[in-house]
Protein backbone atom coordinates (compact mmCIF):
# COMPACT_ATOMS: atom_id res chain seq x y z
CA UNK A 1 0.16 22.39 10.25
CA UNK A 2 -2.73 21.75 7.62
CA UNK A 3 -2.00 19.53 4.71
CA UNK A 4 -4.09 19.81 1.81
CA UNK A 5 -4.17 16.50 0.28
CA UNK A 6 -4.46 16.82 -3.64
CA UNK A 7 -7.45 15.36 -5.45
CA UNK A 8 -6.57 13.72 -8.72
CA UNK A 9 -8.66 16.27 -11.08
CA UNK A 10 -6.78 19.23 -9.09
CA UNK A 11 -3.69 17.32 -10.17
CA UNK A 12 -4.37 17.12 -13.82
CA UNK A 13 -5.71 20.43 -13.95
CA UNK A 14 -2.58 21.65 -11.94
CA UNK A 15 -0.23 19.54 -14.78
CA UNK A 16 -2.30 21.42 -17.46
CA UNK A 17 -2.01 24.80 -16.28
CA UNK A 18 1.82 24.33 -15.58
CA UNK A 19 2.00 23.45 -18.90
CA UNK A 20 -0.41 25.03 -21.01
CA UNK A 21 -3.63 23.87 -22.60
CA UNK A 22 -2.26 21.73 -25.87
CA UNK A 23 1.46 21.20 -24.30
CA UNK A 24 2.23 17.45 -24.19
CA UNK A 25 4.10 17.06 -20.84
CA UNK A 26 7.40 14.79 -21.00
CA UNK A 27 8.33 12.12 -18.91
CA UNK A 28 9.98 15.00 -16.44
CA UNK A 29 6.98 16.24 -16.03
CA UNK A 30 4.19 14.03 -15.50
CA UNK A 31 6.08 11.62 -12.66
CA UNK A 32 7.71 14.35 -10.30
CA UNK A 33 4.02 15.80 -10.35
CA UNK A 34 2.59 12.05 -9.30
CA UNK A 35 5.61 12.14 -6.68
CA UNK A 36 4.13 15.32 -5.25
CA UNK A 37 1.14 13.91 -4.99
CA UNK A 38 2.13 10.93 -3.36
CA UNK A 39 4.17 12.91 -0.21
CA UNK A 40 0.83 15.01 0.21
CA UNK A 41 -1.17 11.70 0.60
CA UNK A 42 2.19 10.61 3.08
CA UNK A 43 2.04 13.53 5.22
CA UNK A 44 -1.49 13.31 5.49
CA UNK A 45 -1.33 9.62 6.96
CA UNK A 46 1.95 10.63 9.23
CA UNK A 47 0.11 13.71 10.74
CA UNK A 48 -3.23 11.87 11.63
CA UNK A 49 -0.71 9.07 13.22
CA UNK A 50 0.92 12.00 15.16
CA UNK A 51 -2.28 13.64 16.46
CA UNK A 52 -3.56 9.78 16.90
CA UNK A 53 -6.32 9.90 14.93
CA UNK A 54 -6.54 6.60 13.93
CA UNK A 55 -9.62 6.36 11.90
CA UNK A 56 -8.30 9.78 9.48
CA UNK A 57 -4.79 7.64 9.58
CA UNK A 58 -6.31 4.46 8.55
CA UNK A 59 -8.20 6.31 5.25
CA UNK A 60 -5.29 8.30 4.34
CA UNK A 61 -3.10 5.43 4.92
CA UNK A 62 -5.06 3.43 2.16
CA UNK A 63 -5.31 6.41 -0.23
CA UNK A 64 -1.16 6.56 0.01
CA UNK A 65 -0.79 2.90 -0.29
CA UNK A 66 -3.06 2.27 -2.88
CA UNK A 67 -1.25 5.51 -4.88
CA UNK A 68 2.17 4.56 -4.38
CA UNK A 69 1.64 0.89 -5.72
CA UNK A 70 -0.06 2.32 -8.24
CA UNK A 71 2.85 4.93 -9.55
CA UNK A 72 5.44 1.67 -8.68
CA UNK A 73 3.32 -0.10 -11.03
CA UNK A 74 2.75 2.32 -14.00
CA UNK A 75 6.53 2.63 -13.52
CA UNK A 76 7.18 -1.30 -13.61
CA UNK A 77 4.53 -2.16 -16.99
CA UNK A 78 4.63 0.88 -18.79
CA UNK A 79 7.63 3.42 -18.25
CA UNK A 80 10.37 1.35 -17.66
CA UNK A 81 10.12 -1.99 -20.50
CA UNK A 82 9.83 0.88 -23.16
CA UNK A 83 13.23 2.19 -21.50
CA UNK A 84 14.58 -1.01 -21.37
CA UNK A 85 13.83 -1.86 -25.16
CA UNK A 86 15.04 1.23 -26.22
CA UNK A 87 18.19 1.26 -24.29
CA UNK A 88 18.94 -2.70 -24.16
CA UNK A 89 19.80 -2.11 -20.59
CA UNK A 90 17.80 -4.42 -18.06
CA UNK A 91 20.53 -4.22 -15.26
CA UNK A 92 20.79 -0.82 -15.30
CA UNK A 93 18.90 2.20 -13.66
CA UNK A 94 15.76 0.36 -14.33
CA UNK A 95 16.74 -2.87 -12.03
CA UNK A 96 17.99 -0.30 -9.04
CA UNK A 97 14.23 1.03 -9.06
CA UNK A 98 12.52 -2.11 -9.45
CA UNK A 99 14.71 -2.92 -6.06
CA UNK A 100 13.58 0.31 -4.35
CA UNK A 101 10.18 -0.07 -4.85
CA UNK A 102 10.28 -3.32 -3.60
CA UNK A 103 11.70 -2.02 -0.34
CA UNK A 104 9.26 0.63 -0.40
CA UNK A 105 6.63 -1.87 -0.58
CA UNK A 106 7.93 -4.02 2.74
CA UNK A 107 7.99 -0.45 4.69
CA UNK A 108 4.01 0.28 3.31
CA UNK A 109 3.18 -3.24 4.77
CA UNK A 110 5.02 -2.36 7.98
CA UNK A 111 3.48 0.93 8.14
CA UNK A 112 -0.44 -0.40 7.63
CA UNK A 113 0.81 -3.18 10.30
CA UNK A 114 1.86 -0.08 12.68
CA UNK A 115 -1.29 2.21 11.62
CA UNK A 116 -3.72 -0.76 12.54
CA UNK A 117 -2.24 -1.82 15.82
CA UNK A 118 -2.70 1.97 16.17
CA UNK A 119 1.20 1.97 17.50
CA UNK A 120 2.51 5.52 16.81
CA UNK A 121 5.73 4.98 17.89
CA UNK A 122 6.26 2.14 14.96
CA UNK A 123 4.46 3.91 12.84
CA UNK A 124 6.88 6.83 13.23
CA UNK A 125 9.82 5.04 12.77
CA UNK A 126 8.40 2.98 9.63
CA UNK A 127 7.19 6.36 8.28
CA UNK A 128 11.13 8.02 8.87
CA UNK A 129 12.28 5.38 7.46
CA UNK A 130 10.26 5.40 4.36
CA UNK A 131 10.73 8.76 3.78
CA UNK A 132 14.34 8.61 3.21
CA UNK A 133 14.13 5.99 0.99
CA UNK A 134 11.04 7.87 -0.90
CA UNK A 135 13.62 11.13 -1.12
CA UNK A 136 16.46 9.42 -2.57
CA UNK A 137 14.38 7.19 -5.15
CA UNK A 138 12.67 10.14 -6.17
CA UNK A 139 15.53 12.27 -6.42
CA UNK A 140 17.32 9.36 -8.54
CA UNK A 141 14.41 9.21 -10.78
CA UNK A 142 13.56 12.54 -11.39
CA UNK A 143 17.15 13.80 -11.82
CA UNK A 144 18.60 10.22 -14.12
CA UNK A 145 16.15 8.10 -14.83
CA UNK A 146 13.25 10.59 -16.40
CA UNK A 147 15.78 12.60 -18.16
CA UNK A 148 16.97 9.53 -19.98
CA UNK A 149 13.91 8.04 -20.54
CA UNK A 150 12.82 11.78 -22.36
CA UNK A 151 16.28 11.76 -24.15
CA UNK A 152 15.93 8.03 -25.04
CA UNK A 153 12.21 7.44 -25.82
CA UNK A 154 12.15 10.39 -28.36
CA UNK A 155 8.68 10.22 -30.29
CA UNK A 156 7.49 7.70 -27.58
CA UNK A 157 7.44 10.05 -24.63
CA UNK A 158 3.89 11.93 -25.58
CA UNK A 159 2.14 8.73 -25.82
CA UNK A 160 3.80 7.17 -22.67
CA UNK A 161 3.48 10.39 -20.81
CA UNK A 162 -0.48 10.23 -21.41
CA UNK A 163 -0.98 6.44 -20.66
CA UNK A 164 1.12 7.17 -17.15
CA UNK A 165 -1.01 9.85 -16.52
CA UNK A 166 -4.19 7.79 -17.35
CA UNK A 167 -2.98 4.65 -15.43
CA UNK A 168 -2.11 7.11 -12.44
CA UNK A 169 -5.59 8.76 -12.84
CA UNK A 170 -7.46 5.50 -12.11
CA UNK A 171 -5.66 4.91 -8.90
């Protein structure tokens, strides 16, 4: 099975036309769309580990880390301080992510370990594993924690929602 791996311009362009030319997109929109993104650049990596193509799994490997720590970190500076000040809550949803990613993070070092030993079998299992945790973060996120950040941030979420999607355009 083909993946098509989505460039970031496609992405914008595909946010724009989902939304309309001079639509602002929310919270809910903008980070599910990054989260797409993201499991493209993951299956990507996973199938060139499968057909043990080390060399396509070692790029695409890099392109997925170096785009998931840079949604955890637009998530961690910008997205979820403003929730916190707004909300007062710092052991709330916002901790429970902050642990997540952090997981997430141990699993992409295990999986570059796996992908540059070349050890498919690892590399499967590290990739699995990942996976589930990357499902039920994102379904956590996009289903609580984005909501509430739209419902809390009120006049905040255009702004925020364009320096997210600037920060996640650099990566």
């Amino acid at each position: 099975m083909a993946v098509k791996v989505m460039s970031t311009s496609i992405h914008k362009n595909s946010l724009t036309f989902f939304l309309g030319q001079n639509a602002m997109p929310t919270i809910s929109q903008t980070l599910p769309a990054h989260h797409k993104h993201c499991d493209d650049l993951f299956s990507a990596a996973e199938e060139a580990a499968q057909r043990g193509q080390w060399k396509t799994c070692s790029e695409a490997t890099g392109r997925y880390m170096q785009t998931m720590l840079a949604h955890f970190d637009a998530e961690e500076s910008l997205l979820f301080p403003a929730f916190e000040n707004a909300t007062g809550m710092t052991s709330g949803p916002t901790q429970m992510m902050r642990i997540e990613h952090d997981q997430m993070r141990n699993l992409l070092g295990q999986l570059e370990v796996a992908q540059k030993a070349q050890d498919a079998d690892t590399f499967s299992g590290v990739a699995e594993t990942l996976l589930i945790l990357m499902q039920q973060h994102n379904m956590k996120e996009e289903n609580i924690l984005y909501p509430m950040c739209d419902q809390t941030l009120g006049a905040q979420v255009e702004q925020l929602s364009a320096q997210l999607s600037a920060r996640l355009a650099e990566a």
